[in-house]
Protein backbone atom coordinates (compact mmCIF):
# COMPACT_ATOMS: atom_id res chain seq x y z
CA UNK A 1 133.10 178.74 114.33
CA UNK A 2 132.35 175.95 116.85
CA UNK A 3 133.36 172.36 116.46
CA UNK A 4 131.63 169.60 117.62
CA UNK A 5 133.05 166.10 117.96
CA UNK A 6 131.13 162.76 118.56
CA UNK A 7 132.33 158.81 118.62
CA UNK A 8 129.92 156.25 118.32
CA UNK A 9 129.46 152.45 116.67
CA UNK A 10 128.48 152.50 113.23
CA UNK A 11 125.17 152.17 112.66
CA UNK A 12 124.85 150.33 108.96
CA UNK A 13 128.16 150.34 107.39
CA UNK A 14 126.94 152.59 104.53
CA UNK A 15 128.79 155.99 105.06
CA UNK A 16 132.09 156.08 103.57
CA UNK A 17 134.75 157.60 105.28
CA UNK A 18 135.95 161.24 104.21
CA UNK A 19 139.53 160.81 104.67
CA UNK A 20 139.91 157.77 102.74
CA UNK A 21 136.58 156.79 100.94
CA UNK A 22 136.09 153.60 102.46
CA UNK A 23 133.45 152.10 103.63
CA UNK A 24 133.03 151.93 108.04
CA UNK A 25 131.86 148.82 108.54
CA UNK A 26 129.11 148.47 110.79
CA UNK A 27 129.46 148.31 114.65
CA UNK A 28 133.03 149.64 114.56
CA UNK A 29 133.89 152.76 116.25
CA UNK A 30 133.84 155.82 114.08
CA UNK A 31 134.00 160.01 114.78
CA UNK A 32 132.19 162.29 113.69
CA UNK A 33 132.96 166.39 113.05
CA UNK A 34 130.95 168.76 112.22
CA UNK A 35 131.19 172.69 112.52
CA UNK A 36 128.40 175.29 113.28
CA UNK A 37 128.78 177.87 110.64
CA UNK A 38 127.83 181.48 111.06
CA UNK A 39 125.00 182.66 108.57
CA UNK A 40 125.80 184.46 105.89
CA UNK A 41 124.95 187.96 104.72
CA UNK A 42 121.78 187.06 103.83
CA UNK A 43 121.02 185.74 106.76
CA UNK A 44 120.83 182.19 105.45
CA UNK A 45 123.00 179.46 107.03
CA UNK A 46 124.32 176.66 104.87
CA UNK A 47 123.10 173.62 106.54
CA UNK A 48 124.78 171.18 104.42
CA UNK A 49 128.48 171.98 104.98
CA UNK A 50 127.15 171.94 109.08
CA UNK A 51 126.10 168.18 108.15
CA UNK A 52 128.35 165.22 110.04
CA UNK A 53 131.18 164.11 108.75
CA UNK A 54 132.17 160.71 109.84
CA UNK A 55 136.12 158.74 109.81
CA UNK A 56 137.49 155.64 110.77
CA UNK A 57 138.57 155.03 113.72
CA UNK A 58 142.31 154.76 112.37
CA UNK A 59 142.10 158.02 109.72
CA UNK A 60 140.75 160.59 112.13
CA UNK A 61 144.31 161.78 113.34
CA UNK A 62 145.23 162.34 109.83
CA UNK A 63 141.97 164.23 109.15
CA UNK A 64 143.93 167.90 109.85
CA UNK A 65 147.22 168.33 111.43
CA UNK A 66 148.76 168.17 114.47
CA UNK A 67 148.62 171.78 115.14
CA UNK A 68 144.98 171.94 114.29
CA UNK A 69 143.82 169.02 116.68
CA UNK A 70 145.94 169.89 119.32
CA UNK A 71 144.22 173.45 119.24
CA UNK A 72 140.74 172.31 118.31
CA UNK A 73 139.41 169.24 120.36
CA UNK A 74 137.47 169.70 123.26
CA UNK A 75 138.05 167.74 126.64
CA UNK A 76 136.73 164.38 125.98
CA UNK A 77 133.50 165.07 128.40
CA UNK A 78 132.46 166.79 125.60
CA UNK A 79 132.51 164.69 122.64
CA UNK A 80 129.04 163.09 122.10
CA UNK A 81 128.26 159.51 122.73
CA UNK A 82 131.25 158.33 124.28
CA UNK A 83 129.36 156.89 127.04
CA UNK A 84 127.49 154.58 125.21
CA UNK A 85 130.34 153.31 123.87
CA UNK A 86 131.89 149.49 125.24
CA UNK A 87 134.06 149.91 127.93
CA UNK A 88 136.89 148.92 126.19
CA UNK A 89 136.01 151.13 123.27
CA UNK A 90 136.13 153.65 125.74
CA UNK A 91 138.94 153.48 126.54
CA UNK A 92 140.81 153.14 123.28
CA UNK A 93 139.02 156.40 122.15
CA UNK A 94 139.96 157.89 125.60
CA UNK A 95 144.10 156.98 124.90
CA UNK A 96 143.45 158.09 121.24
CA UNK A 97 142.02 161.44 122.45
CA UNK A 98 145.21 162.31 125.10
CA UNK A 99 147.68 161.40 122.60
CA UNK A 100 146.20 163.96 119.59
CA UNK A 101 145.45 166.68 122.69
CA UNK A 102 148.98 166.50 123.33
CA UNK A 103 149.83 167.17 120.35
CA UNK A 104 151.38 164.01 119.04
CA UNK A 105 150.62 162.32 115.76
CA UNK A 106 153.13 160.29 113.54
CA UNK A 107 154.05 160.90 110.07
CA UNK A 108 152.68 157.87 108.59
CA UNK A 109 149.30 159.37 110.67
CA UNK A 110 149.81 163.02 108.90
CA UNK A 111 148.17 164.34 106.07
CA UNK A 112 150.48 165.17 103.18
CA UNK A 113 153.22 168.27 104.09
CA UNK A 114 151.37 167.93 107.73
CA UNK A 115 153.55 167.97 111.00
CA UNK A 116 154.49 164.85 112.98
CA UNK A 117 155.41 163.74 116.15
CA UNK A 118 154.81 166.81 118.65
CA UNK A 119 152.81 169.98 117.14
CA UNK A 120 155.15 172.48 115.07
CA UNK A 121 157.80 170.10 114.73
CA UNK A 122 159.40 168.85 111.87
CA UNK A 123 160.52 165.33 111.67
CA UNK A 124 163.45 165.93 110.55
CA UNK A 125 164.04 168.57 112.93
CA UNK A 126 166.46 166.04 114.98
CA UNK A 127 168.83 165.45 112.24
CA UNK A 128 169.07 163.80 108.53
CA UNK A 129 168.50 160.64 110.06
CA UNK A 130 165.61 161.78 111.97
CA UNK A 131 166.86 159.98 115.20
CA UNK A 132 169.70 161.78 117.49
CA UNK A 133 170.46 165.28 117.98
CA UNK A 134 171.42 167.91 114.89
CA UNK A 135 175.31 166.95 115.65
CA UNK A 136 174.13 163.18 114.27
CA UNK A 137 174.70 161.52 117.51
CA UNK A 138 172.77 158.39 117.90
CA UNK A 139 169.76 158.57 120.10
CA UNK A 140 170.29 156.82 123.56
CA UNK A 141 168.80 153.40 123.39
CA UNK A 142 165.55 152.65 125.20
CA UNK A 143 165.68 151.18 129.22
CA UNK A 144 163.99 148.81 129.91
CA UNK A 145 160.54 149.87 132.42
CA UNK A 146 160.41 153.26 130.08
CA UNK A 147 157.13 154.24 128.52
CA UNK A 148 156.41 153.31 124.64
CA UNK A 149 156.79 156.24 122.19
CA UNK A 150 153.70 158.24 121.79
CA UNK A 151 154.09 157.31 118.04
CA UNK A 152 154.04 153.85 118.78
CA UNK A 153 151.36 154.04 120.97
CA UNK A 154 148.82 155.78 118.30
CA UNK A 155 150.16 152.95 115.44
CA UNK A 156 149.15 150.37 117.91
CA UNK A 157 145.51 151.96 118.85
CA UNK A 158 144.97 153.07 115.04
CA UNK A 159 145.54 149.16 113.86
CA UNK A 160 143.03 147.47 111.58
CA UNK A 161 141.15 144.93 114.38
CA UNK A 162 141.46 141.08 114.25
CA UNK A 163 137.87 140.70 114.13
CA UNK A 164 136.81 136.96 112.51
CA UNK A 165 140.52 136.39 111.27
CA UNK A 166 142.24 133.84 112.97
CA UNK A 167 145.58 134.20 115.11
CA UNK A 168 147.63 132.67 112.35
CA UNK A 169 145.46 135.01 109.51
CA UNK A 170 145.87 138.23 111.56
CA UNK A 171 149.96 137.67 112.02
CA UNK A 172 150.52 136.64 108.14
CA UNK A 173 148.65 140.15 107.33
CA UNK A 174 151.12 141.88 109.86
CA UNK A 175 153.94 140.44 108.45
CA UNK A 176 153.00 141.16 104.90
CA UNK A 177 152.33 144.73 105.60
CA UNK A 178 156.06 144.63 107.21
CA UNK A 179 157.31 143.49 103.93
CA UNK A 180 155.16 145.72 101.65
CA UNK A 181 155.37 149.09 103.90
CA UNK A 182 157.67 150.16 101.51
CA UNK A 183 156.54 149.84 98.36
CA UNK A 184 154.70 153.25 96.84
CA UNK A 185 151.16 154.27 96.64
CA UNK A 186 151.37 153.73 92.61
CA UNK A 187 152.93 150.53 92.78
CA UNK A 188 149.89 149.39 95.57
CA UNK A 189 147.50 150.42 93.10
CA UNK A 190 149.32 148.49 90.07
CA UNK A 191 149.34 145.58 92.34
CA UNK A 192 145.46 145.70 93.27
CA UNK A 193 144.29 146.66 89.75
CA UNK A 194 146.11 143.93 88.61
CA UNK A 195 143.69 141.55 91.11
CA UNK A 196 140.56 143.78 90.27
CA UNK A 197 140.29 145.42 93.58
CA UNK A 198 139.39 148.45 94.73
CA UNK A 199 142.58 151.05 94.06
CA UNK A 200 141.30 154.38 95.82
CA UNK A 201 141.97 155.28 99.76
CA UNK A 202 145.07 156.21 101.25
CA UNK A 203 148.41 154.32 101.23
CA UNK A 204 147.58 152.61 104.95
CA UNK A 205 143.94 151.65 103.30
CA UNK A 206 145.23 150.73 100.07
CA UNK A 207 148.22 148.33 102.05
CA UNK A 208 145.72 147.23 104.22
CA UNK A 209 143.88 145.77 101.75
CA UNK A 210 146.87 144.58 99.49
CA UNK A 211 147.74 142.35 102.53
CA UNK A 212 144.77 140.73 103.39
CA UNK A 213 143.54 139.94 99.56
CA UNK A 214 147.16 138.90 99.71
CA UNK A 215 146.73 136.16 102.23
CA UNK A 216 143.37 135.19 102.22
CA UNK A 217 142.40 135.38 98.60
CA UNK A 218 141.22 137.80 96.30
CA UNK A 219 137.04 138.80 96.56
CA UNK A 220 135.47 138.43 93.55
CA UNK A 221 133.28 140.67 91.58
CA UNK A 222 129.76 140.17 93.30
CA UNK A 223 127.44 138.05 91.86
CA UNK A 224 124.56 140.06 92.13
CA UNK A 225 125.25 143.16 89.77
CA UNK A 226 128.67 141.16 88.00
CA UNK A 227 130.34 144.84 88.62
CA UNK A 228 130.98 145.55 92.02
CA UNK A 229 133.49 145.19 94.18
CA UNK A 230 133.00 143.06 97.54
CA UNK A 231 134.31 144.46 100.74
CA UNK A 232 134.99 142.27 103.93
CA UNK A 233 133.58 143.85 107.40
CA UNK A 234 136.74 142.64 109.97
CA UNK A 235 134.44 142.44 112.75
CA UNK A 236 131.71 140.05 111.70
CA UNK A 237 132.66 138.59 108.50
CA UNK A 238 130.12 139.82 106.23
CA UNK A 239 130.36 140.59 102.55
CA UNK A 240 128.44 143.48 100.81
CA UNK A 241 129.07 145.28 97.48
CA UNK A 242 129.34 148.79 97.57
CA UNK A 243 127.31 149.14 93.94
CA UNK A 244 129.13 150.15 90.59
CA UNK A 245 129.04 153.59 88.75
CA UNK A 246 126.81 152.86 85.79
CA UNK A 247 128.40 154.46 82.38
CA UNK A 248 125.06 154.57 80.45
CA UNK A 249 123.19 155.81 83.32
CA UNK A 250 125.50 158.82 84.40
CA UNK A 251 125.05 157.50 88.02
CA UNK A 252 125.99 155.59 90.85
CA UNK A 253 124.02 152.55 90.86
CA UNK A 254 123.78 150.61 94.34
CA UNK A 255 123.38 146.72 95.00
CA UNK A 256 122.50 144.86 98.10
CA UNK A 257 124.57 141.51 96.94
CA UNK A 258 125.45 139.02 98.21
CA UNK A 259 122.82 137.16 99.68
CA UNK A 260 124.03 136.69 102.94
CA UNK A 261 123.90 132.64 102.95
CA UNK A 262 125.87 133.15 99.98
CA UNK A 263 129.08 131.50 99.84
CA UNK A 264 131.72 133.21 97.93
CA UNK A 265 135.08 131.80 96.37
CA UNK A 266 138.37 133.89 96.86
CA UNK A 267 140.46 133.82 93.89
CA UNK A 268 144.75 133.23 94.19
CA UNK A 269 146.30 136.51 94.60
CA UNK A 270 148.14 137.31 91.79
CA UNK A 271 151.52 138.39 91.07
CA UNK A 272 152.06 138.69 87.47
C-alpha cells in the first residue's frame, strides 16, 4: 500500500487535526497522509479511508513511531506542495523531514509505548537514568562548537510559533510551560475545566493551552451561540468558535462567532 505525503498552508482553519483534535489554524503549515488502498474482493475500493488526513505541524512526528517513519517517508522531492511553501517554511519542513528520516524522534514527540530517540531504541536503553552508559557512568558533558541533540533540535522546530504575542507574552508562556511540564495529563484537564476550556488533545496541546490562558487570560464562551469555546489562531490573532455539540439535537451544531470587529474580554485565570 502506497503512502503519499504532502505539506502545505492551511487553507481555512476548519480541519481538525487527527493526532490531537485541534483545530490548524489557517495559514500555518500542516501535512497531510493519505494511503492508496488496494480494492477489495469485490473489486470496490474504499475511497474514504484513501481520503487526506491532515496534522499540525508539531504532532506529525508523533503520528506513528519512529520505526514506521523512518521506513515509510519518501525523499522530500516527493512530498506534494513543498515548493509552494515560504522559503523559510521550507526549510523548517526540510530539517523536520531529515531528522524523522533518520530515524530520530523524542519521547515527549512519541506516541504512547512508541520508541524514542533513534529507531528501535529504548530510552532507557542507556541506563536507569537514561543518560550514561549501562555501568551508570555520567554522560561526558557537551564541548562547546558540538552540534545540538537531534532531540533538541525537533523540540525547537515542533514549538508553538510567536505569531501576534509579544516578546515579553511569548517568554512568560515558555516559562510557564517550564514550570507546568510536569504536572499530569489529568491534573491539566482539572486545571482547564476548572477555567471552562477546552480539556481534549494531547498533553503538549492541552499544556500549551494551560499556559497561554494562563498568562493572557482566559477566552470566554462566545457570544454568538453562549456555548462554544473560542480558540486563538497564533499567527494572526483571530478568534473563532469551533460550534458546540447540541444535546437535544443529537448533533454537532457549528457557529461562525465572533464577529470579527468584535472585541472580546479575557477572564483572570483561575486557580481555585
Amino acid at each position: 500500500m502506497a503512502h503519499k505525503f504532502q505539506v502545505e498552508l492551511a487553507k481555512s482553519g476548519r480541519a481538525a487535526c487527527k493526532q490531537c483534535k485541534d483545530k490548524i489554524d489557517k495559514d500555518t503549515v500542516r501535512f497531510g497522509w493519505s494511503q492508496d488502498i488496494p480494492a477489495g474482493d469485490d473489486g470496490v475500493k474504499n475511497y474514504a479511508m484513501m481520503g487526506t488526513k491532515w496534522y499540525h505541524f508539531h504532532c506529525f512526528p508523533r503520528f506513528k513511531g519512529a520505526k514506521w517513519l523512518q521506513t515509510n517517508l519518501p525523499d522530500l522531492n516527493e512530498v506534494t506542495g513543498l515548493e509552494c511553501l515560504p522559503v523559510e517554511d521550507q526549510t523548517k519542513v526540510a530539517d523536520l523531514w531529515n531528522l524523522l528520516k533518520d530515524g530520530t524522534v523524542p519521547a515527549s514527540m512519541a506516541p504512547s509505548g512508541g520508541a524514542a530517540g533513534p529507531a528501535g531504541n529504548s530510552p532507557g536503553a542507556a541506563g536507569a537514568s537514561g543518560s550514561g552508559d549501562a555501568a551508570g557512568k555520567p554522560a561526558p558533558k557537551k564541548l562547546a562548537g558540538q552540534k545540538r541533540a537531534a532531540s533538541t533540535a525537533i523540540e525547537e522546530l515542533t514549538a508553538e510559533p510567536q505569531g501576534v504575542l509579544t516578546d515579553a507574552e511569548y517568554a512568560a508562556i515558555k516559562h510557564q510551560k517550564q514550570q507546568w511540564a510536569k504536572k499530569s495529563v489529568a491534573q491539566l484537564k482539572d486545571m482547564l475545566k476548572m477555567n471552562n476550556l477546552q480539556v481534549s488533545g494531547t498533553k503538549p496541546a492541552l499544556l500549551e493551552r494551560a499556559c497561554e490562558n494562563f498568562v493572557l487570560g482566559c477566552l470566554p464562551v462566545c457570544t454568538v451561540c453562549q456555548k462554544g469555546k473560542l480558540q486563538m489562531a497564533r499567527m494572526d490573532g483571530a478568534l473563532t468558535c469551533p460550534g458546540f455539540y447540541d444535546e437535544a439535537l443529537g448533533r454537532y451544531s457549528r457557529c461562525k462567532g465572533p464577529a470579527a470587529d468584535e472585541r472580546i474580554q479575557r477572564i483572570m485565570w483561575k486557580d481555585e
